[in-house]
Protein backbone atom coordinates (compact mmCIF):
# COMPACT_ATOMS: atom_id res chain seq x y z
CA UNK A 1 -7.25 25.05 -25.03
CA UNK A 2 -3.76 25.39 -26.74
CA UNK A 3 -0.84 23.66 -24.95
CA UNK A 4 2.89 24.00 -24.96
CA UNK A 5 4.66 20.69 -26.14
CA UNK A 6 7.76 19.72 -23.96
CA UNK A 7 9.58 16.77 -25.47
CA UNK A 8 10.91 14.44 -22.88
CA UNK A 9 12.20 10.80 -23.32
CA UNK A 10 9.38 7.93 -23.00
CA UNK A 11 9.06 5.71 -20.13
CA UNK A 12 11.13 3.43 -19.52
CA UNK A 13 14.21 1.77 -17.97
CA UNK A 14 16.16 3.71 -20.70
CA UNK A 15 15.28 6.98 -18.70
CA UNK A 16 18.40 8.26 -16.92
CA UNK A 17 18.18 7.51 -13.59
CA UNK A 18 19.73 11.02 -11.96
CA UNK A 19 18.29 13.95 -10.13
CA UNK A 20 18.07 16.53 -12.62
CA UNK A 21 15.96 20.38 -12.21
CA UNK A 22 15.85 22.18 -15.50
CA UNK A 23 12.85 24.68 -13.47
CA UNK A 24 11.46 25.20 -9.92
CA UNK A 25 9.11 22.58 -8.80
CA UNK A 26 6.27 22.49 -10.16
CA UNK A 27 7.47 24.29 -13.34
CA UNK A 28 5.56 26.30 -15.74
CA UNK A 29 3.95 23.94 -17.79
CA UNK A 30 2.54 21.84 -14.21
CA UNK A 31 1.34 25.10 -13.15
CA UNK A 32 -0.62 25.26 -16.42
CA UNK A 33 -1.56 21.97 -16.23
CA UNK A 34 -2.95 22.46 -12.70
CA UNK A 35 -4.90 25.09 -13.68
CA UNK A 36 -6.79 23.26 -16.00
CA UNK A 37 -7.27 20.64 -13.38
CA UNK A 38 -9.02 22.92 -10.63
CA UNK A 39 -11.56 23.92 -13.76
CA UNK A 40 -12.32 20.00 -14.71
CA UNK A 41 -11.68 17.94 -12.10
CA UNK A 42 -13.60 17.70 -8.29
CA UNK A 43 -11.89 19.82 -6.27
CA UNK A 44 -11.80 16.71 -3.78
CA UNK A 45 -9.55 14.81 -5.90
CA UNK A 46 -6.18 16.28 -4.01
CA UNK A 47 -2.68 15.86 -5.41
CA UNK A 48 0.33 15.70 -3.09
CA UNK A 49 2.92 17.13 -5.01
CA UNK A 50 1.30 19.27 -8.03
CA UNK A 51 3.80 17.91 -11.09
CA UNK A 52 2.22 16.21 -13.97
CA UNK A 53 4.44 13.38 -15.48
CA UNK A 54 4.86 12.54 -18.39
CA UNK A 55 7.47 9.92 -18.10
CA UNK A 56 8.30 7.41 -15.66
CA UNK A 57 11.36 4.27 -15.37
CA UNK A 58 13.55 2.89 -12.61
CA UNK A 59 13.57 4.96 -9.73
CA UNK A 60 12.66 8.35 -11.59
CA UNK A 61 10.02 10.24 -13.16
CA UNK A 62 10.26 13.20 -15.58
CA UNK A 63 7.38 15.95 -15.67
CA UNK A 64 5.95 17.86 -18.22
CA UNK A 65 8.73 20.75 -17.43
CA UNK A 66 11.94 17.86 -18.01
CA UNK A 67 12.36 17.94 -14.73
CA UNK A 68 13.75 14.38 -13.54
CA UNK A 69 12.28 13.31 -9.94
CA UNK A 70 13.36 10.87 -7.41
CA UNK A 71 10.24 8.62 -6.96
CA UNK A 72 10.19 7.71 -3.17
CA UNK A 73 6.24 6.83 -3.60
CA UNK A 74 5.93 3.68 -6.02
CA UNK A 75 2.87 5.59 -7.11
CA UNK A 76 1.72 4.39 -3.66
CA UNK A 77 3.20 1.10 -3.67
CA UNK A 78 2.32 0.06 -6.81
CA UNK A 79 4.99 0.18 -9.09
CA UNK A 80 7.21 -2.38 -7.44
CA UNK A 81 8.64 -3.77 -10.49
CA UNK A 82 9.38 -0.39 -11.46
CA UNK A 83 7.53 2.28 -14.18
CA UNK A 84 6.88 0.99 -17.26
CA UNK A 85 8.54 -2.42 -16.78
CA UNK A 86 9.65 -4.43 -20.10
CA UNK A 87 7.44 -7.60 -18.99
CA UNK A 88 4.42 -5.66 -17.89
CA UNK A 89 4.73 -3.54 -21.25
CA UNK A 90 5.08 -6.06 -23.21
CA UNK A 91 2.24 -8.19 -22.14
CA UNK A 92 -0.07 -5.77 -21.97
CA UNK A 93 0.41 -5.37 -25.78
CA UNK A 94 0.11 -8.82 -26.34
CA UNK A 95 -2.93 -8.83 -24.64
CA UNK A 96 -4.94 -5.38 -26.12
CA UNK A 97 -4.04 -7.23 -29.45
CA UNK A 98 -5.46 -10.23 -28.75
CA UNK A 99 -8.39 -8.42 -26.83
CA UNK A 100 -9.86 -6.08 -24.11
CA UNK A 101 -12.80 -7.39 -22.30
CA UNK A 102 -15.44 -9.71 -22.57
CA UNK A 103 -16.32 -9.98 -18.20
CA UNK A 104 -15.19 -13.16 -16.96
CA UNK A 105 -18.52 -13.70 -15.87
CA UNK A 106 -20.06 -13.64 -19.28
CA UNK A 107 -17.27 -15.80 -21.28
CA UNK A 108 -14.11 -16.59 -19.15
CA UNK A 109 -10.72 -16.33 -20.25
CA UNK A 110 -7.48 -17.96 -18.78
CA UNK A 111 -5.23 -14.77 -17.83
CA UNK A 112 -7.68 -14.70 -14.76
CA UNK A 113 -7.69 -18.59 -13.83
CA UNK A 114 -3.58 -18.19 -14.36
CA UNK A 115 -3.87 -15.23 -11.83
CA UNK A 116 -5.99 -17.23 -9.44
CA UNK A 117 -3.32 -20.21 -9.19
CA UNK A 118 -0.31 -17.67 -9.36
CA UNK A 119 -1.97 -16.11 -5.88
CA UNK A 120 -3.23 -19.82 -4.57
CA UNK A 121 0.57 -20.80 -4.94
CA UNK A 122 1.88 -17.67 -3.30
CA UNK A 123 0.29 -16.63 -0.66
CA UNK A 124 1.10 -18.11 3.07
CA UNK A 125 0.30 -21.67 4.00
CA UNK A 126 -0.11 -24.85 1.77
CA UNK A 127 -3.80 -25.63 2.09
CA UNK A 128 -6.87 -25.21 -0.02
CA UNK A 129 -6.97 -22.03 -1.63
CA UNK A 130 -9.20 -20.21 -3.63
CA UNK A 131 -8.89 -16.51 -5.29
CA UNK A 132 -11.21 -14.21 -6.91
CA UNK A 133 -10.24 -10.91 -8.94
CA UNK A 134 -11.64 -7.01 -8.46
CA UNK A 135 -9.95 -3.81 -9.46
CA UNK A 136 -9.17 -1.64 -6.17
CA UNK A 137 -8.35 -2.80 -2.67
CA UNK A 138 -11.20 -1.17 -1.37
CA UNK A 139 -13.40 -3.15 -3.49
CA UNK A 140 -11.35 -6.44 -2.48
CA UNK A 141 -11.25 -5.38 1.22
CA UNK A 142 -14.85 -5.11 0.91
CA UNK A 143 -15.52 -8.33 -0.95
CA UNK A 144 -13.03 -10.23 1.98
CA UNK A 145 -15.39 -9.11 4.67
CA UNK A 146 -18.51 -10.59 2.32
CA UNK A 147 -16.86 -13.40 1.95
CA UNK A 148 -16.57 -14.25 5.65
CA UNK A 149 -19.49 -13.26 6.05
CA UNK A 150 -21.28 -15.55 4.24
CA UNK A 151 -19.16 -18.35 5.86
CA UNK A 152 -19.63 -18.21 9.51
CA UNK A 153 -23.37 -16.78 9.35
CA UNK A 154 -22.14 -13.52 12.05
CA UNK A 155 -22.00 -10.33 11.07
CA UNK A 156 -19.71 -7.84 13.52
CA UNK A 157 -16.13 -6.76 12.32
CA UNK A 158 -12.99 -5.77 13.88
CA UNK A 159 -10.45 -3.43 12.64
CA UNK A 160 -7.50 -1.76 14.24
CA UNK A 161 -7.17 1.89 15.43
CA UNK A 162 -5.08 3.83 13.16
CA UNK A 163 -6.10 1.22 10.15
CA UNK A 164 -6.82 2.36 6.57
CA UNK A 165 -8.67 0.06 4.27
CA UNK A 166 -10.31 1.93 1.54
CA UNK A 167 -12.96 5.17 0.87
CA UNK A 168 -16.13 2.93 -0.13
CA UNK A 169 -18.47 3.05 2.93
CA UNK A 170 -17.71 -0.12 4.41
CA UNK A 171 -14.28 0.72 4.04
CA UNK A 172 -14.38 3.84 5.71
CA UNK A 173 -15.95 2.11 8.43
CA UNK A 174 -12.83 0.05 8.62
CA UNK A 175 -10.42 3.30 8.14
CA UNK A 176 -9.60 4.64 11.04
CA UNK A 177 -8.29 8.37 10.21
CA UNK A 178 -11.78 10.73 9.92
CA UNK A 179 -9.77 13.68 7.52
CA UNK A 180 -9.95 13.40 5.06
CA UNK A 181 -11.18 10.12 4.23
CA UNK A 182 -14.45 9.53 6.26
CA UNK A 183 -15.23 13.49 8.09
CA UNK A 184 -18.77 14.17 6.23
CA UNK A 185 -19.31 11.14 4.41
CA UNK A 186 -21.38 9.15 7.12
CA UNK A 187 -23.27 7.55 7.76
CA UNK A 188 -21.14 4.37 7.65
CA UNK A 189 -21.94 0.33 7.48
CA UNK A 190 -23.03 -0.72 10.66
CA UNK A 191 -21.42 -3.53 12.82
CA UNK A 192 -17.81 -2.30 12.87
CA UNK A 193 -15.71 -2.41 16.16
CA UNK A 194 -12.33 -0.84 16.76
CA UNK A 195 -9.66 -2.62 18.67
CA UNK A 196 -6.06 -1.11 19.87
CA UNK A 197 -3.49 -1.93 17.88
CA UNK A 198 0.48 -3.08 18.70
CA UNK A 199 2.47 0.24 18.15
CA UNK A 200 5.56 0.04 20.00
CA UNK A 201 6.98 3.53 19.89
CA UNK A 202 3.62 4.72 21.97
CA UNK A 203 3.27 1.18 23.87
CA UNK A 204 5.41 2.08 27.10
CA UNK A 205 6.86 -1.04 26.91
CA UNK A 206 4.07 -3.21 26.20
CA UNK A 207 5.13 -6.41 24.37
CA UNK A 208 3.25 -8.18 21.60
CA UNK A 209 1.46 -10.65 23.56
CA UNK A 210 0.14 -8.26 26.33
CA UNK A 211 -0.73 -5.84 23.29
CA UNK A 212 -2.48 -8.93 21.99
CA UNK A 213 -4.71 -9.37 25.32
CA UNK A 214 -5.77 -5.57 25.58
CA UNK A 215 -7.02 -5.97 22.35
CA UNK A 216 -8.56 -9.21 22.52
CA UNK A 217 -10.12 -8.48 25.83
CA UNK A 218 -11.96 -5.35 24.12
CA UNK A 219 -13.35 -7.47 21.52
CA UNK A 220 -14.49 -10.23 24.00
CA UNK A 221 -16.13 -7.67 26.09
CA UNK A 222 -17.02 -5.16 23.46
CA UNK A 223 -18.15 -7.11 20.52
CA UNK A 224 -18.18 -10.97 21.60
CA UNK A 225 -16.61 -14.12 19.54
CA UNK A 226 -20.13 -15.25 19.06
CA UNK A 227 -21.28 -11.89 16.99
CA UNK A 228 -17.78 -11.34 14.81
CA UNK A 229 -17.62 -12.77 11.40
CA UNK A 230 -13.94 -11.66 11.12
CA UNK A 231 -10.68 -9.51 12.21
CA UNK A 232 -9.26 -7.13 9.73
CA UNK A 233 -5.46 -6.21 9.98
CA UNK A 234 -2.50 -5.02 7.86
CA UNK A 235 0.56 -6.92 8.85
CA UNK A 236 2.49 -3.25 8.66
CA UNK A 237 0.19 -0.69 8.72
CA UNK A 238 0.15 1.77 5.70
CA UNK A 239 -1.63 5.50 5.95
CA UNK A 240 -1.63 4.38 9.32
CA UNK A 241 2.11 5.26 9.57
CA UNK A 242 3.95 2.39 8.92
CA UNK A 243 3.80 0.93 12.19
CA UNK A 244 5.00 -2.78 12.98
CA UNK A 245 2.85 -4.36 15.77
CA UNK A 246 6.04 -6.02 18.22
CA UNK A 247 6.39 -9.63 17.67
CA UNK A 248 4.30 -11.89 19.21
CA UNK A 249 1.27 -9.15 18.47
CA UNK A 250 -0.25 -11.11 15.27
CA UNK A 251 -0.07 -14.35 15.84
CA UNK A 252 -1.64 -14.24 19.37
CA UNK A 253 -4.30 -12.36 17.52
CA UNK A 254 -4.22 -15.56 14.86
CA UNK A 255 -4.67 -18.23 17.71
CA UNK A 256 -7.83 -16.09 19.11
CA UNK A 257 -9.39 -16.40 15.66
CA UNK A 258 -8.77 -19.97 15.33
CA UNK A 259 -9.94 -20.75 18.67
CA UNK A 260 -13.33 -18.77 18.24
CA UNK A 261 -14.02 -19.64 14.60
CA UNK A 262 -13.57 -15.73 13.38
CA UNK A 263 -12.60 -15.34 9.72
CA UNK A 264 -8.80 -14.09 10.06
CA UNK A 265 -8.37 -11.43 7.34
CA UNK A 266 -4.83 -9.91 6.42
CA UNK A 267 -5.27 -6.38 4.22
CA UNK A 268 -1.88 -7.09 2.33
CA UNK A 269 -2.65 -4.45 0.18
CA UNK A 270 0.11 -2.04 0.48
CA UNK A 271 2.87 -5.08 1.84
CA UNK A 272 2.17 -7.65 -0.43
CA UNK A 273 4.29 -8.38 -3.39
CA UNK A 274 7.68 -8.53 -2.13
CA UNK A 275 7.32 -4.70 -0.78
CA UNK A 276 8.91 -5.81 2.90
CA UNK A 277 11.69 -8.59 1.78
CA UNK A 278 8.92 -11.10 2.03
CA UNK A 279 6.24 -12.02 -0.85
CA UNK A 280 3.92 -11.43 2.23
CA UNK A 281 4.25 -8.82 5.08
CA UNK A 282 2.93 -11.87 7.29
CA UNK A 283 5.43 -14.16 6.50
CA UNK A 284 7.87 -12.34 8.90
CA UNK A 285 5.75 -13.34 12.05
CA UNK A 286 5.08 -17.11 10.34
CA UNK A 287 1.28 -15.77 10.50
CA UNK A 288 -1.17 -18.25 8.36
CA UNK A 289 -4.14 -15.68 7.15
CA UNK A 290 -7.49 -17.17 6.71
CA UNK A 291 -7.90 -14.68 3.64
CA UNK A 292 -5.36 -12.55 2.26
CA UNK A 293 -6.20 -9.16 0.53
CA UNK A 294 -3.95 -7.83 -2.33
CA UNK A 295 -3.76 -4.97 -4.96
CA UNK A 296 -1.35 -2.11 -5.43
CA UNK A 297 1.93 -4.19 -6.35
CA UNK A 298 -0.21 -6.71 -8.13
CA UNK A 299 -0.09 -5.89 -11.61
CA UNK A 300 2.78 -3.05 -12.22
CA UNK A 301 0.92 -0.57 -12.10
CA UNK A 302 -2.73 -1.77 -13.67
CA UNK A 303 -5.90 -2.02 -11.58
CA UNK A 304 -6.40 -5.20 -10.15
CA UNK A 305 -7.17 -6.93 -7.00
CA UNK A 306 -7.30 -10.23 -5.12
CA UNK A 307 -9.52 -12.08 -2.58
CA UNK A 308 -7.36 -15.43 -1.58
CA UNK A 309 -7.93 -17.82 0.82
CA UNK A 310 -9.02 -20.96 2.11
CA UNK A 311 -11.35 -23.09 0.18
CA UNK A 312 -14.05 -23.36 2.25
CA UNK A 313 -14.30 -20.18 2.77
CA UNK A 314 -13.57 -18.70 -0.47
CA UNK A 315 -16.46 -20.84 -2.03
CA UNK A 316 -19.11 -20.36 0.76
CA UNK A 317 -21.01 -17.19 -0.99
CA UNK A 318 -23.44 -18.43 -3.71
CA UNK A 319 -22.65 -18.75 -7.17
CA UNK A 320 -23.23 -14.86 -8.70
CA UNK A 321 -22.12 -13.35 -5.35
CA UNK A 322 -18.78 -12.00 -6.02
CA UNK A 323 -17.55 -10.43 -9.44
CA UNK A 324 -17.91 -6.79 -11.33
CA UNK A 325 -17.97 -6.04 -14.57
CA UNK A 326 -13.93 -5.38 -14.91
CA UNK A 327 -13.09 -7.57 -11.75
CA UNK A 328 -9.98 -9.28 -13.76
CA UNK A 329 -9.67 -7.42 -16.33
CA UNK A 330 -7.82 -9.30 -19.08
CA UNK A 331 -5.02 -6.89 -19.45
CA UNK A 332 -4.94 -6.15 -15.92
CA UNK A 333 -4.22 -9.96 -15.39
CA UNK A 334 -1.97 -10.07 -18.28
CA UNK A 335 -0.04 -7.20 -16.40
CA UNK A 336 0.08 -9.01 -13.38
CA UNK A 337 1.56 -12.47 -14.84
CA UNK A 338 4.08 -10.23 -15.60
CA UNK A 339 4.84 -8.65 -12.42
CA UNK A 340 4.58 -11.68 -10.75
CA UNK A 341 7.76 -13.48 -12.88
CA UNK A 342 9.59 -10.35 -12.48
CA UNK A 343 8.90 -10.54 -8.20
CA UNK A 344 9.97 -14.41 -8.24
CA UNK A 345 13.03 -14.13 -11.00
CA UNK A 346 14.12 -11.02 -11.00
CA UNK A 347 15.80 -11.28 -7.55
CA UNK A 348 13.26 -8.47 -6.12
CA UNK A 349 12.90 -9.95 -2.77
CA UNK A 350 16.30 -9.52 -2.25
CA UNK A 351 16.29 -6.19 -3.62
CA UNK A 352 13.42 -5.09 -1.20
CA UNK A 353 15.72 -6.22 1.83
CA UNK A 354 18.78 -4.17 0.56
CA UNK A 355 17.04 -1.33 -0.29
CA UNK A 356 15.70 -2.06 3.51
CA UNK A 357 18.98 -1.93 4.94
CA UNK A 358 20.39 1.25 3.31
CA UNK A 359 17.24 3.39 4.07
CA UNK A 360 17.34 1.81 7.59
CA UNK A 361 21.19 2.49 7.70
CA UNK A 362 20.99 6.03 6.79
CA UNK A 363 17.76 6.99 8.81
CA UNK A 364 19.17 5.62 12.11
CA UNK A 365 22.00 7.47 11.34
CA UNK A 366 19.95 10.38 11.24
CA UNK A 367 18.46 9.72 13.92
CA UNK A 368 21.49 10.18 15.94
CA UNK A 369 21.87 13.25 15.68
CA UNK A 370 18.41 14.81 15.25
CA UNK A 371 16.06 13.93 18.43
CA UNK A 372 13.00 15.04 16.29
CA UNK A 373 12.98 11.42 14.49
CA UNK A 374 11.64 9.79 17.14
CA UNK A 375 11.04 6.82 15.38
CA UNK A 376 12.51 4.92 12.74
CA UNK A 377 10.63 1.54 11.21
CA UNK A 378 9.59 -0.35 8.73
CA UNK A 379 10.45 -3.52 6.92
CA UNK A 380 12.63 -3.64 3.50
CA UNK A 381 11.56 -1.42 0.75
CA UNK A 382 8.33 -0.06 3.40
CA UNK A 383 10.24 2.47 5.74
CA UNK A 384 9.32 5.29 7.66
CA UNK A 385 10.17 8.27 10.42
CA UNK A 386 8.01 9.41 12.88
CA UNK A 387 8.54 13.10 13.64
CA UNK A 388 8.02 14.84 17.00
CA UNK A 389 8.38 17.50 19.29
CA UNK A 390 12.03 16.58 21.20
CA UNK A 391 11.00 17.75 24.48
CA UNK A 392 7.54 16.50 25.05
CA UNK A 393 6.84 13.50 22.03
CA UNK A 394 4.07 14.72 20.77
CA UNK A 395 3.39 14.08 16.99
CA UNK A 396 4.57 17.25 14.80
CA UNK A 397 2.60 17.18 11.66
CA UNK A 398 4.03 20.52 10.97
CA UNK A 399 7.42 20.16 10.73
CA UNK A 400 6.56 16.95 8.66
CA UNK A 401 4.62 19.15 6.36
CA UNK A 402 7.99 21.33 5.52
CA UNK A 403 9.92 18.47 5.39
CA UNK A 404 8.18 17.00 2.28
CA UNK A 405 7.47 20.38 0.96
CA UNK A 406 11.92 20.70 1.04
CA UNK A 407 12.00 17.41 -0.37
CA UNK A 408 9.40 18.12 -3.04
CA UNK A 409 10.60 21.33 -4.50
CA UNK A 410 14.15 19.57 -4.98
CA UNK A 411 12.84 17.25 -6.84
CA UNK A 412 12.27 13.92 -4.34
CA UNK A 413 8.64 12.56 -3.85
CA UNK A 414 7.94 11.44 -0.57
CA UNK A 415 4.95 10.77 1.27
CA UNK A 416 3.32 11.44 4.97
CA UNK A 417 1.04 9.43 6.47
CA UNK A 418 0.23 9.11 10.03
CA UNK A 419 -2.90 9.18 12.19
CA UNK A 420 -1.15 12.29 13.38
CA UNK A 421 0.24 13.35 9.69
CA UNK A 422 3.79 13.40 11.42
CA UNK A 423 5.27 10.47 9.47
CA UNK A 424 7.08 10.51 6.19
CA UNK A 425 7.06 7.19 3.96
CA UNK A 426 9.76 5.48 1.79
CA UNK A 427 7.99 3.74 -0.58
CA UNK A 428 10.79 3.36 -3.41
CA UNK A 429 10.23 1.46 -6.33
CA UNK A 430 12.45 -2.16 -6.32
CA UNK A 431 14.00 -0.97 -9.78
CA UNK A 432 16.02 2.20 -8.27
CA UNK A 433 19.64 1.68 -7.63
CA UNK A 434 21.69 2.64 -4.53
CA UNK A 435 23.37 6.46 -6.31
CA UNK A 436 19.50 7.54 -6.44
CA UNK A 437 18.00 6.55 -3.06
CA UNK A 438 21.04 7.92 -1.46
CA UNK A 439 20.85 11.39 -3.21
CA UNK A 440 17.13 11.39 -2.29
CA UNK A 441 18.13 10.65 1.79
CA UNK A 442 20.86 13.67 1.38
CA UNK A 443 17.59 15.59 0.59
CA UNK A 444 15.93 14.59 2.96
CA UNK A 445 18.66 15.14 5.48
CA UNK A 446 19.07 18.77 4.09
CA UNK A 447 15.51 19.26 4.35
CA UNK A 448 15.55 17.98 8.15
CA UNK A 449 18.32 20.74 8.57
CA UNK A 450 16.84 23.44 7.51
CA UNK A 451 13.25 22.80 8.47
């Protein structure tokens, strides 16, 4: 099939980082483009706003129409360091010149052992540590719960209500949300329990600790300290809708784990990597994981993902029981060295909390006048509003719906998420600057007035 050619600039940090709509949104050529998608690919492969890009830099990305978007979405989190980051770039190339594969488990290279000690260095607490490498955080979700597993012989699981941890079918068992990531796929892995969760804006009042004890109680009674093998929790919860369990919440749930010998598992999947202010979203309550899970922010952009944790636990499956054929990829871990220099040098943690305080800043602000945010949350560059009904509270996924679609067709990606689909997600890359997130909140905030 023929196509037009649009010639936009390349990726970069030398894209212009401004707003700019040459055509509606999505333009001509995405429309096209789209087209050709619903003929090739699975119609259950969804896309949230229908705009294919063709470059991306800073805090913007330019489609195939040269229209210039505000990217509110990190490509999910992932492009912390920003689109197309210099260091990533350039050791990528280094890398695909030097080679592409050979599976660490058949000959080993050192971009993954360099990985390993990056993440054995990083991640909370000072003891023992031991990593291993997949591609998705999914797969390393799944592998965590393997993992522990194998090391305390027990074989029940708890996860959180309103969780999200992946679409493979343990992982679904873990996700909490049935549409549309688990209605008609069952059935699912067996010997997964669901515990409440800390969500203080539907607690009435209920403080961390006594959110702790509900859930604890469940388990005790429900699944029983003797049968679980481990608890699985993100520190901030992601698809979930952002929510921050009150303080107090995690590390009671910590001290239960010790106390019972279950495997303590944070999903840091969609927090890790500076995203919150901190390298780790459980830094903030002093929390100690037993495992840590990572992807997403990992590797600018390239598909990779981390198992780390404590020795003894990390080496407990047999030799030959974790890996994949492109677990630690070789450019994927080049990509990540990368990222990781730029997170620890490049003064991103301190760029997370700023960006934290003006989205914070302007939201509340919001807030004050419109009684439909009923919630406003998050930590540093991992925000979000809850939207509701004024009167009664209840979750309004619709309005959220023509919120984004505003914000979208002006040329600002945002995201919802929410058990309820009523909560829109600021997810901005750590390379925007101040001009562009606050053009994209005046969207927002026009969108929010006329919706």
């Amino acid at each position: 099939m023929s196509s037009t050619t649009v010639t936009t600039p390349r990726g970069g940090p030398g894209l212009e980082q401004r707003r700019r709509l040459v055509t509606e949104v999505p333009g001509p050529r995405s429309r096209e483009l789209m087209e050709r998608k619903r003929g090739a690919v699975a119609a259950g492969v969804g896309v949230s706003l229908p705009v294919f890009t063709e470059a991306a830099g800073g805090g913007v990305l330019v489609d195939v129409d040269g229209n210039t978007l505000i990217d509110l979405g990190s490509g999910i989190a992932v492009t912390g360091v920003g689109n197309s980051a210099p260091g990533v770039v350039e050791a990528v190339v280094e890398q695909v010149q030097r080679f592409t594969h050979s599976c660490f488990m058949i000959t080993a290279y050192d971009g993954y052992v360099e990985v390993c000690e990056a993440l054995n260095r990083l991640t909370p607490g000072d003891h023992d540590k031991r990593s291993a490498l997949f591609n998705t955080g999914a797969e390393a979700v799944e592998n965590a719960v393997k993992i522990a597993r194998s090391y305390t012989r027990k074989s029940a699981v708890v996860a959180f209500d309103h969780a999200y941890h992946g679409r493979t079918n343990l992982t679904m068992a873990l996700t909490a949300k049935s549409m549309p990531y688990k209605s008609g796929f069952g059935p699912f892995a067996p010997e997964i329990y669901r515990a409440p969760l800390s969500y203080p804006y539907r607690d009435a009042g209920l403080d961390g600790p006594q959110a702790a004890a509900r859930a604890i109680s469940q388990i005790e009674k429900q699944v029983g300290a003797a049968n679980l093998a481990a608890v699985v929790i993100e520190p901030i919860q992601g698809e979930g809708g952002f929510i921050v369990p009150a303080p107090g919440f995690l590390p009671a749930i910590v001290a239960w784990c010790r106390e019972n010998d279950v495997v303590f598992i944070a999903d840091e999947v969609q927090t890790g990597f500076a995203r919150t202010g901190r390298m780790f979203a459980s830094e903030h309550e002093g929390i100690v994981p037993d495992l840590v899970v990572t992807a997403k922010g990992i590797a600018g952009g390239l598909p990779l993902s981390a198992v780390t944790g404590r020795a003894a636990i990390m080496d407990a499956p047999h030799v030959g029981g974790l890996g994949g054929t492109y677990g630690g990829n070789p450019i994927a871990c080049a990509a990540a060295l990368a990222a990781i220099e730029s997170f620890e040098h490049d003064g991103l943690l301190e760029r997370a909390t700023a960006i934290g305080d003006l989205l914070l800043g302007r939201l509340h602000d919001l807030q004050q006048g419109d009684p439909r945010i009923g919630d406003v949350r998050g930590r540093g560059a991992m925000i979000a509003i809850e939207l509701v009904d004024p009167l009664t509270g209840e979750p309004d996924a619709a309005l959220t719906g023509r919120v984004a679609a505003a914000c979208h067709a002006e040329g600002v990606i945002v995201l919802t998420c929410g058990t309820f689909g009523n909560v829109i997600r600021f997810l901005p890359p750590l390379a925007i600057d101040d001009a562009l997130l606050h053009d994209g909140l005046d969207v927002v905030a026009a969108a929010l007035g006329s919706a």
